[in-house]
N, C-alpha and C. Protein backbone atom coordinates (compact mmCIF):
# COMPACT_ATOMS: atom_id res chain seq x y z
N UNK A 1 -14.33 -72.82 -23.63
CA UNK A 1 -15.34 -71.82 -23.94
C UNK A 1 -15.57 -70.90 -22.74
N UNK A 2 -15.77 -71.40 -21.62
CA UNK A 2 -15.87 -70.42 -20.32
C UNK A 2 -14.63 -69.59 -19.70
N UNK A 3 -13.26 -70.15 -20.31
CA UNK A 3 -12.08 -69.32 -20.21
C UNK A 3 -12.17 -68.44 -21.01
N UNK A 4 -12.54 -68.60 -22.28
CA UNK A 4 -12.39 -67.68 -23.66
C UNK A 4 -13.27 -66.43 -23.06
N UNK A 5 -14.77 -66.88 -22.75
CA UNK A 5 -15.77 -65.86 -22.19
C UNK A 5 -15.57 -64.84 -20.94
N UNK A 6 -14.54 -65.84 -20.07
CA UNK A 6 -14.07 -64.87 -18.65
C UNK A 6 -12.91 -63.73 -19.15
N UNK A 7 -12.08 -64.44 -20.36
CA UNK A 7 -11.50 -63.33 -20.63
C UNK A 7 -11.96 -61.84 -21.55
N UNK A 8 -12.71 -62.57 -22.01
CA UNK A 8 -13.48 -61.38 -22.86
C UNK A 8 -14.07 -60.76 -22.03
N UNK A 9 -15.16 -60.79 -20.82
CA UNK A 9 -15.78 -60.66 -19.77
C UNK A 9 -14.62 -59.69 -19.08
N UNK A 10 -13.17 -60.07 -18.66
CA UNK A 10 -12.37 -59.26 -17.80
C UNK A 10 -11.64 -58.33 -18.46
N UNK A 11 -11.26 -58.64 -20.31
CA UNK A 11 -10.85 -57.30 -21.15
C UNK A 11 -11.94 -56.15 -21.13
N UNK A 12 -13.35 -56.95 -21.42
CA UNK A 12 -14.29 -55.44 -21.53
C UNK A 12 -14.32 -54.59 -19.95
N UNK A 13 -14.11 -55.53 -19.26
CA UNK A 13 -14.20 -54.61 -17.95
C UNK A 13 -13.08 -53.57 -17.93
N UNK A 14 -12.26 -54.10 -17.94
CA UNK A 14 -11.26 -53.26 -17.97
C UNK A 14 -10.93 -52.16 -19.04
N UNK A 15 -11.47 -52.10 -20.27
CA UNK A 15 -11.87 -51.35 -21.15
C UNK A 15 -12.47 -50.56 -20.47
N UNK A 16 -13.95 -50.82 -19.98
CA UNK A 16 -14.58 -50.25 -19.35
C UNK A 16 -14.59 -48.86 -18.24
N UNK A 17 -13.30 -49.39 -17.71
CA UNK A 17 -12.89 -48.94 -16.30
C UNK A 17 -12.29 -47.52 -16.99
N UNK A 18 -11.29 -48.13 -18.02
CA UNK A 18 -10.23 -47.05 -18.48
C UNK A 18 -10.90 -46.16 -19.08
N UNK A 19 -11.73 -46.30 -20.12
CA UNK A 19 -12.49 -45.41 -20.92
C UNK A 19 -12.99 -44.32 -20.38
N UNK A 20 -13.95 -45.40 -19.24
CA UNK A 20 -14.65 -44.09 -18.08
C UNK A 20 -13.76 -42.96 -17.42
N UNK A 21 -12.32 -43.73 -16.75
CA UNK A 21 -11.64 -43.10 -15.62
C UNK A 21 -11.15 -41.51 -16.76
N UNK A 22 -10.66 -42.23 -18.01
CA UNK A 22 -9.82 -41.18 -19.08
C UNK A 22 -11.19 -39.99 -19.45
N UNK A 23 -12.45 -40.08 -19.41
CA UNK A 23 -13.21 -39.11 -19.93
C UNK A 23 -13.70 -38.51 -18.47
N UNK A 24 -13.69 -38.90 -17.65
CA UNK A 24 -13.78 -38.55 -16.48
C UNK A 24 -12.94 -37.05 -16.50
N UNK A 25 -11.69 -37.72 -16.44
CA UNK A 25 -10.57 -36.38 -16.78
C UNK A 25 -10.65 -35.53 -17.60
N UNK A 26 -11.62 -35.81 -18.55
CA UNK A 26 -11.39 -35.14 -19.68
C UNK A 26 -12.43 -33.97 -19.54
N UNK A 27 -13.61 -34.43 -18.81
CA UNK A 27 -15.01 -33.82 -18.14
C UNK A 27 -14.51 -32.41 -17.21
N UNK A 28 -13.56 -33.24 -16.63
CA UNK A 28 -13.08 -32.28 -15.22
C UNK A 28 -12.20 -30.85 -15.98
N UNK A 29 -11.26 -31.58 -16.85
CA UNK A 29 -10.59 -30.45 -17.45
C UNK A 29 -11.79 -29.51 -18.24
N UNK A 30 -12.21 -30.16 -19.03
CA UNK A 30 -13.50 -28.81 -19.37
C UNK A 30 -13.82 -28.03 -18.73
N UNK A 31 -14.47 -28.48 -17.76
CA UNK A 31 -14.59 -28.03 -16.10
C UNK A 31 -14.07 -26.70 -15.84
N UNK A 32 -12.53 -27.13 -15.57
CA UNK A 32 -11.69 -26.14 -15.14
C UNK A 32 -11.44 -25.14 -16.09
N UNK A 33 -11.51 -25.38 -17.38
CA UNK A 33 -11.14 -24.49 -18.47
C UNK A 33 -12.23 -23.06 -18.51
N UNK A 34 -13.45 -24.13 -18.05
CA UNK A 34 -15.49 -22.83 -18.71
C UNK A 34 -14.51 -21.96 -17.02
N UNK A 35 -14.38 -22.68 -15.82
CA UNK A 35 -14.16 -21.69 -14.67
C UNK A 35 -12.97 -20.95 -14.88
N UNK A 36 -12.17 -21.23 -15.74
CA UNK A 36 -11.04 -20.01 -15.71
C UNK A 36 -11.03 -19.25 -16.99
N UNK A 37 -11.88 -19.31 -17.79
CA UNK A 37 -12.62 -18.62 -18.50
C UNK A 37 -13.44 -17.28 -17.65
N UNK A 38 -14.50 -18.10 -17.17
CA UNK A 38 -15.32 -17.35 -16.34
C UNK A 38 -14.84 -16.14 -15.59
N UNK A 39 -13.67 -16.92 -14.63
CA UNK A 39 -13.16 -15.89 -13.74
C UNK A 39 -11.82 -14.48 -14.61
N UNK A 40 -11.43 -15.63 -15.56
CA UNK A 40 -10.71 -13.83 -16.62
C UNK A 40 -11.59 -13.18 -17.07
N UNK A 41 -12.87 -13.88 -17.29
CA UNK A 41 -13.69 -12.51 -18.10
C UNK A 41 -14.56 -11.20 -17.33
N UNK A 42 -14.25 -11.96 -15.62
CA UNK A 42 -14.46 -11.38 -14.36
C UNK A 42 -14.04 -10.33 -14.18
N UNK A 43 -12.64 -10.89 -14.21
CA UNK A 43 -11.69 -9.79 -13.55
C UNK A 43 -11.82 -8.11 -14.42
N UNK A 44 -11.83 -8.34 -15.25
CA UNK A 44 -11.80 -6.05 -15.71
C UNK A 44 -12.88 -5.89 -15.04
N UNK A 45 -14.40 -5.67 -15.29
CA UNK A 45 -15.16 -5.48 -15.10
C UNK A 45 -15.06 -5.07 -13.06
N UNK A 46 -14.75 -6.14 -12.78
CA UNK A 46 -14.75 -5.86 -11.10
C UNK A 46 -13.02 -4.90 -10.89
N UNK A 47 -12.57 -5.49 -11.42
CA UNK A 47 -11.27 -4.01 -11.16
C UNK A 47 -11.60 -3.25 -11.56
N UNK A 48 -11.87 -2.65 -12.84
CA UNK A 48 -12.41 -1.48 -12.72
C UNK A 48 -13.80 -0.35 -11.47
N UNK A 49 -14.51 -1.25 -11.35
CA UNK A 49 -15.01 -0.79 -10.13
C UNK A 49 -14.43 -0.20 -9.00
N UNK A 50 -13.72 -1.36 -8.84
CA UNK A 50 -12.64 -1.16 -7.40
C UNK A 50 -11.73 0.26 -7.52
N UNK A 51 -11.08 0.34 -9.08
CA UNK A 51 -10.49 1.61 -9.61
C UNK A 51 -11.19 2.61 -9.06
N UNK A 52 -12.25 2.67 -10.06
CA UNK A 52 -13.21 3.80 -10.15
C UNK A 52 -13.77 4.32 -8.66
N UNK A 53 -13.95 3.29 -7.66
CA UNK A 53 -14.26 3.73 -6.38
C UNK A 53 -13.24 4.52 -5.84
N UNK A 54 -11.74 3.60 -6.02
CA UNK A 54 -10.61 4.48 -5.18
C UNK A 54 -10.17 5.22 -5.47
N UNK A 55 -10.51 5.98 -7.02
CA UNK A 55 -10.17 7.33 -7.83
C UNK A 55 -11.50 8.25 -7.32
N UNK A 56 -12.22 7.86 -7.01
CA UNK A 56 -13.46 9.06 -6.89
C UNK A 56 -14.35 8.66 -7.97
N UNK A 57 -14.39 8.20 -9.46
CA UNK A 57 -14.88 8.35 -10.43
C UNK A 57 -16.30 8.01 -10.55
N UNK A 58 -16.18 7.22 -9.33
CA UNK A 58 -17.56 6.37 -8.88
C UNK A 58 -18.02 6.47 -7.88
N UNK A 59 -18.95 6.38 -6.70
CA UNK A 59 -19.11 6.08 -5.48
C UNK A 59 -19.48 4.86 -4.92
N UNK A 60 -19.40 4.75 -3.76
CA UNK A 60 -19.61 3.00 -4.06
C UNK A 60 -21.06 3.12 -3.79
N UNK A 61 -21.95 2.65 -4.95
CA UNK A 61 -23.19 2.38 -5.25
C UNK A 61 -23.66 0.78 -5.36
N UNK A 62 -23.03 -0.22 -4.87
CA UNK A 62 -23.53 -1.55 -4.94
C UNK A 62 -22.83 -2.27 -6.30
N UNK A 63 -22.34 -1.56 -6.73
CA UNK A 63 -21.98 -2.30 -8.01
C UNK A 63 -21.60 -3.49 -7.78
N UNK A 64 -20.74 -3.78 -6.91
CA UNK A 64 -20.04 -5.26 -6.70
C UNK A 64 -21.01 -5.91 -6.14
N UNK A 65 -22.08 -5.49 -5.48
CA UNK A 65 -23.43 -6.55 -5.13
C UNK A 65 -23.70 -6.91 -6.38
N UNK A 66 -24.37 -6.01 -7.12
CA UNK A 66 -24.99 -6.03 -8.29
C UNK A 66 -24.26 -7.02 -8.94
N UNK A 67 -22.96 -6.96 -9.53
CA UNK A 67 -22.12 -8.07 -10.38
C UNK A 67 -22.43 -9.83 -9.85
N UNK A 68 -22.59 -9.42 -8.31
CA UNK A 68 -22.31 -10.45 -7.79
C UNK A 68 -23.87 -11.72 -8.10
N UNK A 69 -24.65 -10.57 -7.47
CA UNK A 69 -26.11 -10.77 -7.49
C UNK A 69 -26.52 -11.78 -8.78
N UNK A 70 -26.00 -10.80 -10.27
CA UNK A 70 -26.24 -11.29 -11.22
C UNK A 70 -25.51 -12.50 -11.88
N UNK A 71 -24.04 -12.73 -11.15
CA UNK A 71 -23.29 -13.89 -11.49
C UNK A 71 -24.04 -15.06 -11.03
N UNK A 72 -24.05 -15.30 -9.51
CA UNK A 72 -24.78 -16.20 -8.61
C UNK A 72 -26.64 -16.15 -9.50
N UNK A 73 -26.92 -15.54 -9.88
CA UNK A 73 -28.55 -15.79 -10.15
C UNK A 73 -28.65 -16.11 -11.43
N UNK A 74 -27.41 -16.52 -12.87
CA UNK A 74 -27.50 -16.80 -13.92
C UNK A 74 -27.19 -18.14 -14.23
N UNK A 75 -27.81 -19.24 -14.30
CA UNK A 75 -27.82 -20.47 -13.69
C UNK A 75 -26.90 -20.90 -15.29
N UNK A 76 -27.16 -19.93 -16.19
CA UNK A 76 -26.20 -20.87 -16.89
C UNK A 76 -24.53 -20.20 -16.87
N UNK A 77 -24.24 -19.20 -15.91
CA UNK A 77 -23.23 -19.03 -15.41
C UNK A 77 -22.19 -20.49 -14.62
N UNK A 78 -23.24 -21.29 -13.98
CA UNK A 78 -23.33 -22.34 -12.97
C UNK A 78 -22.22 -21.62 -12.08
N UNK A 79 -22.21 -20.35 -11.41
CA UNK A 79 -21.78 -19.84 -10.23
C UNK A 79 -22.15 -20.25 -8.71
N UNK A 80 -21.99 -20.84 -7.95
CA UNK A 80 -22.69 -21.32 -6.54
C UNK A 80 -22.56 -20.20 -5.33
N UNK A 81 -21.32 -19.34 -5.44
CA UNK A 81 -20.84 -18.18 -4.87
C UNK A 81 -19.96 -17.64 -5.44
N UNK A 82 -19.92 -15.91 -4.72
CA UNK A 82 -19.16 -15.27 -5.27
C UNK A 82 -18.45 -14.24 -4.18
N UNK A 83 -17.49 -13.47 -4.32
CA UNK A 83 -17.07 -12.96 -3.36
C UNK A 83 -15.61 -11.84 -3.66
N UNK A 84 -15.77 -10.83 -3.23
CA UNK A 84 -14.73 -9.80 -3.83
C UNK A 84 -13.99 -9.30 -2.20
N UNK A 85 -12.95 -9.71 -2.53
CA UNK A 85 -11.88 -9.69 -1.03
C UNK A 85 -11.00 -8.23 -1.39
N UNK A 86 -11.06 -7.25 -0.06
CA UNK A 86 -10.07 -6.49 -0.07
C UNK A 86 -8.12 -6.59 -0.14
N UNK A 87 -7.15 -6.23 -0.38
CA UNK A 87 -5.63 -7.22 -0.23
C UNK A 87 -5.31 -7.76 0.84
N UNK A 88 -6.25 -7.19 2.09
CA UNK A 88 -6.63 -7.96 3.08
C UNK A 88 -6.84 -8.66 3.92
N UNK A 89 -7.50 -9.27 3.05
CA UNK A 89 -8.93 -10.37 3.47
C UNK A 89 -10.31 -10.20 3.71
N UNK A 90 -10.49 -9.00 3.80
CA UNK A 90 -11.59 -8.48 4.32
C UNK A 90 -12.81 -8.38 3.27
N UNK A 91 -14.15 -9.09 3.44
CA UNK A 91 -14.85 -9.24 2.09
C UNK A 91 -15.77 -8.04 1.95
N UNK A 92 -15.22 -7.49 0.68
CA UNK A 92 -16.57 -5.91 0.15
C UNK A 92 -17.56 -6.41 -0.09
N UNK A 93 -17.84 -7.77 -1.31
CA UNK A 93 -19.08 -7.77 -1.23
C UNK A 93 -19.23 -9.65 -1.69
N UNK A 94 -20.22 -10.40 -0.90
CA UNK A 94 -20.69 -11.74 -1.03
C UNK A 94 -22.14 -12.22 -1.41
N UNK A 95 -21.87 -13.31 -1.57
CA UNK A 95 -23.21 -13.54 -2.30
C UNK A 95 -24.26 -14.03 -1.45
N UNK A 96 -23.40 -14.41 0.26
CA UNK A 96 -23.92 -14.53 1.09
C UNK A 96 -23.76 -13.25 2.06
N UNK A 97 -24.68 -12.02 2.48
CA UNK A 97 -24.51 -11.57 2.87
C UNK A 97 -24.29 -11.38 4.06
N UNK A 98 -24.59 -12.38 4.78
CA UNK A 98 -23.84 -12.33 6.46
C UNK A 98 -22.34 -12.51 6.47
N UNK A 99 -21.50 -12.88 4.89
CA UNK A 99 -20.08 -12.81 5.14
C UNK A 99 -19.41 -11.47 5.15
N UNK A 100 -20.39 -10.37 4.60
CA UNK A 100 -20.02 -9.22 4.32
C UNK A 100 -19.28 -8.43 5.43
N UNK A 101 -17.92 -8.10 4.88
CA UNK A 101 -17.07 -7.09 6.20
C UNK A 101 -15.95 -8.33 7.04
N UNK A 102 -16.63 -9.38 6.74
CA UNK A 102 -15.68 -10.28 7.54
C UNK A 102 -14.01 -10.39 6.90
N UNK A 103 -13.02 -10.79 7.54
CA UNK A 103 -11.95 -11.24 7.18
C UNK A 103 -11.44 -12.46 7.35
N UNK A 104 -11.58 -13.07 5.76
CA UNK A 104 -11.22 -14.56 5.84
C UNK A 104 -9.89 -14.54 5.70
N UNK A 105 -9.50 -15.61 6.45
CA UNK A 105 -8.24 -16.26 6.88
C UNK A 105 -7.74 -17.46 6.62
N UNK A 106 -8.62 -18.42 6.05
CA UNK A 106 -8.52 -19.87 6.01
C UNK A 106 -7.46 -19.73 4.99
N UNK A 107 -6.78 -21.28 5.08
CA UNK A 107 -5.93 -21.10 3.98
C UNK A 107 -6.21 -21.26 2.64
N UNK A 108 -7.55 -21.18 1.55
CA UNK A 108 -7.95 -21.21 0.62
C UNK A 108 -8.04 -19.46 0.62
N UNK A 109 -8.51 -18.32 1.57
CA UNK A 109 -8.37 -17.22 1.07
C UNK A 109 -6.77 -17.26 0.96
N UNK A 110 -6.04 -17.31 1.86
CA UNK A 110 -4.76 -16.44 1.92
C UNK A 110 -3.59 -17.04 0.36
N UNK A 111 -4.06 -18.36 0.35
CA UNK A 111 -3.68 -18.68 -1.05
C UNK A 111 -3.85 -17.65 -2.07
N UNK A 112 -5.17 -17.55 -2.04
CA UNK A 112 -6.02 -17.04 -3.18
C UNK A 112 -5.41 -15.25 -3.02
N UNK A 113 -4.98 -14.54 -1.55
CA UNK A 113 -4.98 -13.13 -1.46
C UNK A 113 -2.75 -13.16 -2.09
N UNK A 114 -2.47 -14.36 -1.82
CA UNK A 114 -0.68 -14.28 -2.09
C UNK A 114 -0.70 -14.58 -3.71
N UNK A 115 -1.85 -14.71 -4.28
CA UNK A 115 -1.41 -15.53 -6.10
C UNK A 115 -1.30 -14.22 -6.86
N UNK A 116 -0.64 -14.27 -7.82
CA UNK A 116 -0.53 -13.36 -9.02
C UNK A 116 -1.05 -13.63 -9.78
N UNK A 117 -1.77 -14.98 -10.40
CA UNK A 117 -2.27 -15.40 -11.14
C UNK A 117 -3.42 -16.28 -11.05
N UNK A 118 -4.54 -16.89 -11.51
CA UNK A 118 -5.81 -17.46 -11.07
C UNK A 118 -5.31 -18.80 -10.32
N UNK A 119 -5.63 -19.06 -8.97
CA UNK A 119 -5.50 -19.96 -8.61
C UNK A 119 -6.70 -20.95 -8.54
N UNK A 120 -7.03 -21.96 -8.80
CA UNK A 120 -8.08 -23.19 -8.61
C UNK A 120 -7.61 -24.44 -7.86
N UNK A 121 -8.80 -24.57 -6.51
CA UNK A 121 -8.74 -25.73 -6.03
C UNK A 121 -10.34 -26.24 -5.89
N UNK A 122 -10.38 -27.30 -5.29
CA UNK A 122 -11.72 -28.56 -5.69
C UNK A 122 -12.39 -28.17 -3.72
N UNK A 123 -13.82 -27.75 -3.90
CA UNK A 123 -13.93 -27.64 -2.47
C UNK A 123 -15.15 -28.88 -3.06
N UNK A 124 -14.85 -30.10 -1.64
CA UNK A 124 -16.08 -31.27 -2.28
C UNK A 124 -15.18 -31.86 -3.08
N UNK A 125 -16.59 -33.60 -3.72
CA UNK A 125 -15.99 -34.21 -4.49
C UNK A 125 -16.54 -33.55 -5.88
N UNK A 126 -15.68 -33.43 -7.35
CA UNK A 126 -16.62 -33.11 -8.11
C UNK A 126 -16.99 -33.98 -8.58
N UNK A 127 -17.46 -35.25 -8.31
CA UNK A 127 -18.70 -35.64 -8.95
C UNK A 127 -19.76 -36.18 -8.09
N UNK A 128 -19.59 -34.93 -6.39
CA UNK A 128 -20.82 -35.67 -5.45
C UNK A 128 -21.44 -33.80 -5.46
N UNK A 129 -21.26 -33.14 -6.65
CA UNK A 129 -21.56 -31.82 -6.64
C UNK A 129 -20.49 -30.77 -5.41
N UNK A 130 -19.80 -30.92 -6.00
CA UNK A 130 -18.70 -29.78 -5.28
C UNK A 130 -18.49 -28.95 -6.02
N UNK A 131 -17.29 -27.92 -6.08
CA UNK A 131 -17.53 -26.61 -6.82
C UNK A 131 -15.79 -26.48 -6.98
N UNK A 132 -15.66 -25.85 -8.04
CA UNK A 132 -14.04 -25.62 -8.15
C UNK A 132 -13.73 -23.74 -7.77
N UNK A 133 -13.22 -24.00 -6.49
CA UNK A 133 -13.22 -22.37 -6.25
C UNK A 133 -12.04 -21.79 -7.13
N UNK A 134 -12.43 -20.77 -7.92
CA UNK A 134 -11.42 -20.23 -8.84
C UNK A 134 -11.29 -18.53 -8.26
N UNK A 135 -10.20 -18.23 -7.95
CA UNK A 135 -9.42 -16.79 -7.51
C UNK A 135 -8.58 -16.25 -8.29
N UNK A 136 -9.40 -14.68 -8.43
CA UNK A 136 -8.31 -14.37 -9.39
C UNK A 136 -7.98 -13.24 -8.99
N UNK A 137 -6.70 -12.79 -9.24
CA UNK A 137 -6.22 -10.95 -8.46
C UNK A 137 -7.16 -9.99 -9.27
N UNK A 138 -7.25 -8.74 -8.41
CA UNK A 138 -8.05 -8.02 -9.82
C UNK A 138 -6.71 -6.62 -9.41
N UNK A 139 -6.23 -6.96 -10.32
CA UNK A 139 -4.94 -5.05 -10.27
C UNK A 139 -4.59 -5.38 -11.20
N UNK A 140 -4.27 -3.59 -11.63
CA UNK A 140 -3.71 -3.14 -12.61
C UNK A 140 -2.21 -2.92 -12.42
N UNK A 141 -1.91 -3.11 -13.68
CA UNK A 141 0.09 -3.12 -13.02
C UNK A 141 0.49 -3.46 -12.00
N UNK A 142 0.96 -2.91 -11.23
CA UNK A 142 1.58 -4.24 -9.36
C UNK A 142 0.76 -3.43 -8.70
N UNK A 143 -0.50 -2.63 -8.75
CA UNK A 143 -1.38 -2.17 -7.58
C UNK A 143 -2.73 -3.24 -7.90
N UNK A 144 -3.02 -3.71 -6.56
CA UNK A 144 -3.37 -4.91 -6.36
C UNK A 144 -4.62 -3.91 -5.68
N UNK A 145 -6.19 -4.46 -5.86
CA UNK A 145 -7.29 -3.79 -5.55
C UNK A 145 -8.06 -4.55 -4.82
N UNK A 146 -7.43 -6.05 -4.87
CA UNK A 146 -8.66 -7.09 -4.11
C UNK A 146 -8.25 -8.24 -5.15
N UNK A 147 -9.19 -9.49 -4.38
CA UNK A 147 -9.21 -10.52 -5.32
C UNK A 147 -10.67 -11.41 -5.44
N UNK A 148 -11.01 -11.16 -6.62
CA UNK A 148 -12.45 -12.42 -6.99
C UNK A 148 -12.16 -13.20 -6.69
N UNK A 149 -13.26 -14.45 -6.52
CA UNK A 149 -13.34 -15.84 -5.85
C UNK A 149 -14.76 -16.15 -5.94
N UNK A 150 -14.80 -17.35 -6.58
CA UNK A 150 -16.04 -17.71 -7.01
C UNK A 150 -16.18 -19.49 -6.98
N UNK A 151 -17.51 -19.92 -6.69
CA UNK A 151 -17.22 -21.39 -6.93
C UNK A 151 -18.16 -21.68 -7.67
N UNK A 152 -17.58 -22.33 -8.88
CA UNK A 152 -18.15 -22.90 -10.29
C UNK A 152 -18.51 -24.38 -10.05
N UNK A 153 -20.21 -24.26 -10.48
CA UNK A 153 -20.76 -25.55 -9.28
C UNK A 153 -20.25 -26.59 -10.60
N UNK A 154 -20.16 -27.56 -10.01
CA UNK A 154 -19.94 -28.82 -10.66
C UNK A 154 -21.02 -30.28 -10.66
N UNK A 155 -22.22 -29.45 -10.12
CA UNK A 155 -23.54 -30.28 -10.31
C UNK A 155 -23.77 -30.64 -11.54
N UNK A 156 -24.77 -31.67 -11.74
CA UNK A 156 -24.65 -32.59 -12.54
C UNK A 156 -23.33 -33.54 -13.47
N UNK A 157 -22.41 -33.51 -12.72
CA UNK A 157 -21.16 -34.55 -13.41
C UNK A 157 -21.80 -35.65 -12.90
N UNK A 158 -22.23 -36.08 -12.01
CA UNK A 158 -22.32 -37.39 -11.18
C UNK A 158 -23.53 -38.01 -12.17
N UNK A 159 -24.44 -36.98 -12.69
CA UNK A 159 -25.63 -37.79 -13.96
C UNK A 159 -24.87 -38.05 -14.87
N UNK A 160 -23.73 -36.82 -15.30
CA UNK A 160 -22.86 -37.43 -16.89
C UNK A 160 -22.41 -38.33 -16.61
N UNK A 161 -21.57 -38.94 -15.98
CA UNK A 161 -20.61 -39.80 -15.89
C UNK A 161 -21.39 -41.24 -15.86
N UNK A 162 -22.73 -41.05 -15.14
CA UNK A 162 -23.65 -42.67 -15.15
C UNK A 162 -23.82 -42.78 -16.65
N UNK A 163 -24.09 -41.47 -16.93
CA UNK A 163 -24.91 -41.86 -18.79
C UNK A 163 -23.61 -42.06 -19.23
N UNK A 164 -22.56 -42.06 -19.52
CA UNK A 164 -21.50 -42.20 -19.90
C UNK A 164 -21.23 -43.77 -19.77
N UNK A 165 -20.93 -44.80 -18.25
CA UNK A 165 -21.24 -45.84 -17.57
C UNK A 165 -22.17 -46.46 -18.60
N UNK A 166 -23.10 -46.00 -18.75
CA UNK A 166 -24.25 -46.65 -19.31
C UNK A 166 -23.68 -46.63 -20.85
N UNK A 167 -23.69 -45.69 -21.76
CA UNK A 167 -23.22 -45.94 -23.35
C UNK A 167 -21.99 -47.03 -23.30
N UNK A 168 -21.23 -46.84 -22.51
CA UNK A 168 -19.72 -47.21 -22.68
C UNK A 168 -20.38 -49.22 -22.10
């Protein structure tokens, strides 16, 4: 009877383990999907700006604050920062404004300034609230205007995953 019980006892655990680890993944990919969502539905809106500035059509009036302002302050955006890089490196406009004018170099910009396509990496753990920085080019045809970069907070996974722990 106490063998029968240890094994039942060490299948549910292990049930346990797997269930969690597999929705875990499954959490994260959502994750990544709402942020590369986010950041394509980014990109016209801020290239065009960038256009419109380097055609004349516009002047630069804050707009890219403004975008930025309102990404970072729409909590159900879950944006943590934001940031519009010249081809560069050099940042037009942040959500922290003491980065403004600077030229980042680390190797998460220069990744992000060499991609053709949205790149995503994990800054942090995501489930001790880290953020998945997602970069995306903003040009039209092969003229390249800058690149978005944003980090899509990943706060509250670390509550899902207990309540999850807990049902399971």
């Amino acid at each position: 009877m106490a063998v029968g019980a240890a094994a039942v006892f060490v299948v549910a655990l292990a049930l346990h383990t797997l269930i969690v680890d597999e929705e875990k993944r499954h959490i994260l990919e959502r994750k990544e999907q709402a942020a590369r969502i986010l950041a394509t539905s980014m990109r016209l809106p801020f290239t065009q700006i960038l256009l419109y500035e380097e055609t004349g059509l516009v002047a630069e009036a804050g707009l890219l604050d403004l975008y930025i302002s309102r990404m970072v302050g729409n909590k159900e955006m879950r944006v943590s920062y934001a940031m519009v890089l010249d081809p560069e490196g050099v940042v037009l406009s942040h959500s922290d404004l003491t980065q403004f004018h600077k030229r980042l170099d680390d190797p998460l910009s220069r990744r992000a300034l060499a991609a053709t396509d949205l790149v995503l990496s994990y800054a942090g753990d995501p489930f001790q609230g880290g953020v998945i920085d997602v970069a995306a080019p903003l040009n039209v045809s092969s003229k390249r205007f800058g690149t978005l970069r944003l980090g899509y907070s990943l706060s509250g996974l670390a509550e899902e995953v207990r309540g999850l722990k807990r049902k399971v």
